[in-house]
N, C-alpha and C. Protein backbone atom coordinates (compact mmCIF):
# COMPACT_ATOMS: atom_id res chain seq x y z
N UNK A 1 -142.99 -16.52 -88.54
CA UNK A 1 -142.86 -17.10 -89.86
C UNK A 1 -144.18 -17.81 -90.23
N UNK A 2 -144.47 -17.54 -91.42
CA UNK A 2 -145.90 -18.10 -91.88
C UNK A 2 -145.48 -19.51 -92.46
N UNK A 3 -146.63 -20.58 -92.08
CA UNK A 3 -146.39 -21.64 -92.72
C UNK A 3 -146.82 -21.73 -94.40
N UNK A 4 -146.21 -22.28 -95.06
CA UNK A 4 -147.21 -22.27 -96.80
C UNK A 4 -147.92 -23.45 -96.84
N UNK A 5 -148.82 -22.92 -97.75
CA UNK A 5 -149.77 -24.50 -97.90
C UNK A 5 -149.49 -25.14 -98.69
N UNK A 6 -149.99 -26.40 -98.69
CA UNK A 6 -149.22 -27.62 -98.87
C UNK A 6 -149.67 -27.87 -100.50
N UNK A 7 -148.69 -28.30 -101.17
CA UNK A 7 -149.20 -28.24 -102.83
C UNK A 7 -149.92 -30.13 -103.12
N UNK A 8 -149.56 -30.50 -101.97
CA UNK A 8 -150.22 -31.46 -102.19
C UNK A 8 -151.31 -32.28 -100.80
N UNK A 9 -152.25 -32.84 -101.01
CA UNK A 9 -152.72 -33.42 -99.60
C UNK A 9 -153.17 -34.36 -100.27
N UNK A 10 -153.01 -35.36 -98.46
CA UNK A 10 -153.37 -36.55 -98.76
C UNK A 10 -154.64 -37.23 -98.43
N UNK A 11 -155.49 -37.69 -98.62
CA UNK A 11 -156.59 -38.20 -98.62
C UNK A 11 -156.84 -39.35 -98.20
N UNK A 12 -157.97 -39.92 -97.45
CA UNK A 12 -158.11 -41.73 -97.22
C UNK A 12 -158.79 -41.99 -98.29
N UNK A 13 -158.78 -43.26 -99.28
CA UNK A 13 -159.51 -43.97 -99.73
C UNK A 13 -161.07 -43.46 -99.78
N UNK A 14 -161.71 -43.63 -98.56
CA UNK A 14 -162.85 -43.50 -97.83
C UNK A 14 -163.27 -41.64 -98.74
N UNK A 15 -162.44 -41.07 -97.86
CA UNK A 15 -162.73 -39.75 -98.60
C UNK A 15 -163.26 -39.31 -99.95
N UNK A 16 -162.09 -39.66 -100.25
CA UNK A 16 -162.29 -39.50 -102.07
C UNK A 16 -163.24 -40.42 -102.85
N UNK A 17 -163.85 -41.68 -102.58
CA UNK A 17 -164.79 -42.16 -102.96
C UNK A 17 -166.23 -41.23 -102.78
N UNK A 18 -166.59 -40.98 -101.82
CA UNK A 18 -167.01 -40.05 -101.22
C UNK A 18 -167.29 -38.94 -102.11
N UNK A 19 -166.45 -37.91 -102.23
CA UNK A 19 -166.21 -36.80 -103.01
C UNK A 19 -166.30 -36.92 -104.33
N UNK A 20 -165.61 -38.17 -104.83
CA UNK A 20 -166.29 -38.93 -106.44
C UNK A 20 -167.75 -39.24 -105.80
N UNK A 21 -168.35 -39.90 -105.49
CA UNK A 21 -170.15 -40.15 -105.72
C UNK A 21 -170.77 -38.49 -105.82
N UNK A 22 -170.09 -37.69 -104.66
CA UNK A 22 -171.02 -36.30 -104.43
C UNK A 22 -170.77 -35.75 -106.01
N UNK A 23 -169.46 -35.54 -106.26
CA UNK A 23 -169.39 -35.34 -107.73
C UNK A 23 -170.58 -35.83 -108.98
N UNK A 24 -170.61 -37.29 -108.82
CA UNK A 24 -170.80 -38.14 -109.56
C UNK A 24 -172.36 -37.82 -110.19
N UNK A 25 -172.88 -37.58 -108.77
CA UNK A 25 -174.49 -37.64 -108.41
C UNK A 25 -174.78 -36.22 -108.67
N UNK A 26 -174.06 -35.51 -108.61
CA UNK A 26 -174.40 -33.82 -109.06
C UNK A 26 -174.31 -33.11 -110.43
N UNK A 27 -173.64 -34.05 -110.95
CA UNK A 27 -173.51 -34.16 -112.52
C UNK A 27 -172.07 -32.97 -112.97
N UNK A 28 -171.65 -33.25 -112.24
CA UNK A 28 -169.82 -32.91 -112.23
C UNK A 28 -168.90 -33.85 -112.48
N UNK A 29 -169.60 -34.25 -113.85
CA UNK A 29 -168.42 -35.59 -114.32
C UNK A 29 -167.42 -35.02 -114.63
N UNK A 30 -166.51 -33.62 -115.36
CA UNK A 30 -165.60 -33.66 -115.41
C UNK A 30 -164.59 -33.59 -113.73
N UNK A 31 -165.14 -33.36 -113.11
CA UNK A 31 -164.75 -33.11 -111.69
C UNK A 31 -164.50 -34.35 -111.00
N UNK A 32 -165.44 -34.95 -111.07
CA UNK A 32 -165.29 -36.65 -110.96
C UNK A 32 -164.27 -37.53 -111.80
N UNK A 33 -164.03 -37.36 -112.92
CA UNK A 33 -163.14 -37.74 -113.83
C UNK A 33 -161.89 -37.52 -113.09
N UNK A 34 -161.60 -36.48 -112.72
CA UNK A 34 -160.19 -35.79 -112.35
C UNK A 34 -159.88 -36.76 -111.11
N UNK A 35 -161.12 -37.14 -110.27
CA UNK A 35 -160.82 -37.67 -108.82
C UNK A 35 -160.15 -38.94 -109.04
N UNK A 36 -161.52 -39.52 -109.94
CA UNK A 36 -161.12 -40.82 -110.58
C UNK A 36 -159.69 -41.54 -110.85
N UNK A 37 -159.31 -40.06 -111.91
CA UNK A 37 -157.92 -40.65 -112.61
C UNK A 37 -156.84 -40.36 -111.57
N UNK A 38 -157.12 -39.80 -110.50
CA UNK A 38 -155.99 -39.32 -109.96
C UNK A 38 -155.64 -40.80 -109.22
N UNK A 39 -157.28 -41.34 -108.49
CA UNK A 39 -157.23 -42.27 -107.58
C UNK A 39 -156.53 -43.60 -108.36
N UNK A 40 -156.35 -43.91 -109.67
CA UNK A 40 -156.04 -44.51 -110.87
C UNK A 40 -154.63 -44.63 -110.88
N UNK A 41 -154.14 -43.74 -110.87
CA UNK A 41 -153.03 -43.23 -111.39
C UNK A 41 -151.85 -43.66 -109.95
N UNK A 42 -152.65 -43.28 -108.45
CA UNK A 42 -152.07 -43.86 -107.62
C UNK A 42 -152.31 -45.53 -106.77
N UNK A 43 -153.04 -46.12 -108.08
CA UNK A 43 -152.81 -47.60 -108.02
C UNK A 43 -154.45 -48.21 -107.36
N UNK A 44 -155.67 -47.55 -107.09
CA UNK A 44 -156.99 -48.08 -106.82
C UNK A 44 -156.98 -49.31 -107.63
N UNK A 45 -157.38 -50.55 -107.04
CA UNK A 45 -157.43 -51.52 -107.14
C UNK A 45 -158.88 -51.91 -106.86
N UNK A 46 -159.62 -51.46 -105.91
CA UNK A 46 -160.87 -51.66 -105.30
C UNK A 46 -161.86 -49.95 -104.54
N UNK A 47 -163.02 -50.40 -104.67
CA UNK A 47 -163.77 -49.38 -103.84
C UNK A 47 -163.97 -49.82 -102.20
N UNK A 48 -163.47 -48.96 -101.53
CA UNK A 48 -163.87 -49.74 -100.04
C UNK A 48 -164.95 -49.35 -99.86
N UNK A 49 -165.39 -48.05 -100.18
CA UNK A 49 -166.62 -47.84 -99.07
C UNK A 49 -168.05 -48.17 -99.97
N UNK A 50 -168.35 -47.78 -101.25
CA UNK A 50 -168.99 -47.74 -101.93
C UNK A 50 -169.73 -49.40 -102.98
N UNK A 51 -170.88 -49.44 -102.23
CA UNK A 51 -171.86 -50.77 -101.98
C UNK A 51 -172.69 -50.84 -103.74
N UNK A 52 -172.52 -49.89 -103.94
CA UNK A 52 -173.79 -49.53 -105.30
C UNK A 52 -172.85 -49.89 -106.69
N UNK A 53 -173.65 -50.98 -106.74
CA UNK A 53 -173.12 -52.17 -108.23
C UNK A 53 -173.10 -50.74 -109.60
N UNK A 54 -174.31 -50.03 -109.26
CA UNK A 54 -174.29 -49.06 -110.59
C UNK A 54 -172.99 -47.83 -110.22
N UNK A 55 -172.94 -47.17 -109.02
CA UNK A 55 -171.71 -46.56 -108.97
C UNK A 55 -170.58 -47.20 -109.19
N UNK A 56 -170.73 -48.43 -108.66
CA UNK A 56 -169.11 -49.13 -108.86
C UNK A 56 -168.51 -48.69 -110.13
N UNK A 57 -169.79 -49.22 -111.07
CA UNK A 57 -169.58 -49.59 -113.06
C UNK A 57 -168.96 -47.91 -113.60
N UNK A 58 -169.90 -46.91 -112.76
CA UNK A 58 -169.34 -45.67 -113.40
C UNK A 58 -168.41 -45.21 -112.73
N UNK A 59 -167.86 -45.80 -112.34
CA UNK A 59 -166.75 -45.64 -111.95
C UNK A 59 -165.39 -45.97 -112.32
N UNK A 60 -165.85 -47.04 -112.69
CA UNK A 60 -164.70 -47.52 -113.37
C UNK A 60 -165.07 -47.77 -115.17
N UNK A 61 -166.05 -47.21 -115.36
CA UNK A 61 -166.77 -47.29 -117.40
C UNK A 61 -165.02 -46.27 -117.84
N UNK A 62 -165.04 -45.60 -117.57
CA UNK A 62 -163.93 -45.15 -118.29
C UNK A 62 -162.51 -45.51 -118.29
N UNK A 63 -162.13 -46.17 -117.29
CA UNK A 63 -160.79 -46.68 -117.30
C UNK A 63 -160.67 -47.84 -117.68
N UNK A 64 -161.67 -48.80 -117.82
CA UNK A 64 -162.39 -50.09 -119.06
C UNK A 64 -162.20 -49.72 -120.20
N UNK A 65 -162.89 -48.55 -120.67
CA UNK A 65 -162.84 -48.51 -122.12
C UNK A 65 -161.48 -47.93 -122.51
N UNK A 66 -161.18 -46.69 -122.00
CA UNK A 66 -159.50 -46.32 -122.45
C UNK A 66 -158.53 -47.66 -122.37
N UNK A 67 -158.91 -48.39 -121.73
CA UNK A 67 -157.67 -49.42 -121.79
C UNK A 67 -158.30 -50.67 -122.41
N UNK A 68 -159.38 -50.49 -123.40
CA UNK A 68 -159.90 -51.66 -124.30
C UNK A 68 -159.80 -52.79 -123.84
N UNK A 69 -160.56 -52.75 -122.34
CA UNK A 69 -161.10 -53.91 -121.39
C UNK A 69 -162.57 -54.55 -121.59
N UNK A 70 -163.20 -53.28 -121.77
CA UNK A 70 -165.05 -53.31 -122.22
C UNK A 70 -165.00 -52.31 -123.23
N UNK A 71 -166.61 -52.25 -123.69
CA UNK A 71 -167.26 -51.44 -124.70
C UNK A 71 -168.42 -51.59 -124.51
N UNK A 72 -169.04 -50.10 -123.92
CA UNK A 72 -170.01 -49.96 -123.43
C UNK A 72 -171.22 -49.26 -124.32
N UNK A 73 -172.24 -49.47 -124.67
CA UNK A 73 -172.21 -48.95 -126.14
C UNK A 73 -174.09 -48.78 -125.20
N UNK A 74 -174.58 -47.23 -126.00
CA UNK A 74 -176.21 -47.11 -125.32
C UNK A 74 -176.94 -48.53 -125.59
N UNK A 75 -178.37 -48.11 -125.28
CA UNK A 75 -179.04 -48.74 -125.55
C UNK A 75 -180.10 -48.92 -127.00
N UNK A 76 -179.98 -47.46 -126.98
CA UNK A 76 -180.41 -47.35 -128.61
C UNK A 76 -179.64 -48.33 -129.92
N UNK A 77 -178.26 -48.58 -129.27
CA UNK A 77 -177.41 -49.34 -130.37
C UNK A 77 -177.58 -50.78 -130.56
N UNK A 78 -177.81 -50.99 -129.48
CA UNK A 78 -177.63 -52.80 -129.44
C UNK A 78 -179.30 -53.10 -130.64
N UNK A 79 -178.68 -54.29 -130.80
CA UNK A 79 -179.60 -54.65 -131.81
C UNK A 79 -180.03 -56.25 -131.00
């Protein structure tokens, strides 16, 4: 009997931060997005592994602004 694969797996923390930066840094933001919201969605509260003040921010720039926490606006705009 063949086993089936699994429709879902589970991941550490550690991992998927991980896999969001490689994303992040390769310019696979929609791919990163997906990791993001998933990690979101199952309650991320904090980054464990990830030290970099500027990854932290893009990391979390979008789940700030959808939930009209911040407004992050270029630099061309500010006056």
């Amino acid at each position: 009997m063949e086993k089936e694969t699994p429709k879902t797996y589970f991941l550490s923390a550690e991992v998927l931060e991980t896999i969001w930066v490689g994303l992040h840094e390769s310019g696979q933001e929609d791919l990163a997005r997906v990791v993001s919201d998933t990690m979101f969605e199952q309650g991320c509260q904090e980054l464990v592994s990830i030290d970099d003040m500027i990854l932290i921010a893009m990391f979390w720039k979008n789940y700030l602004e959808e939930n009209k926490l911040v407004t992050f606006k270029k630099r061309e705009d500010l006056h």
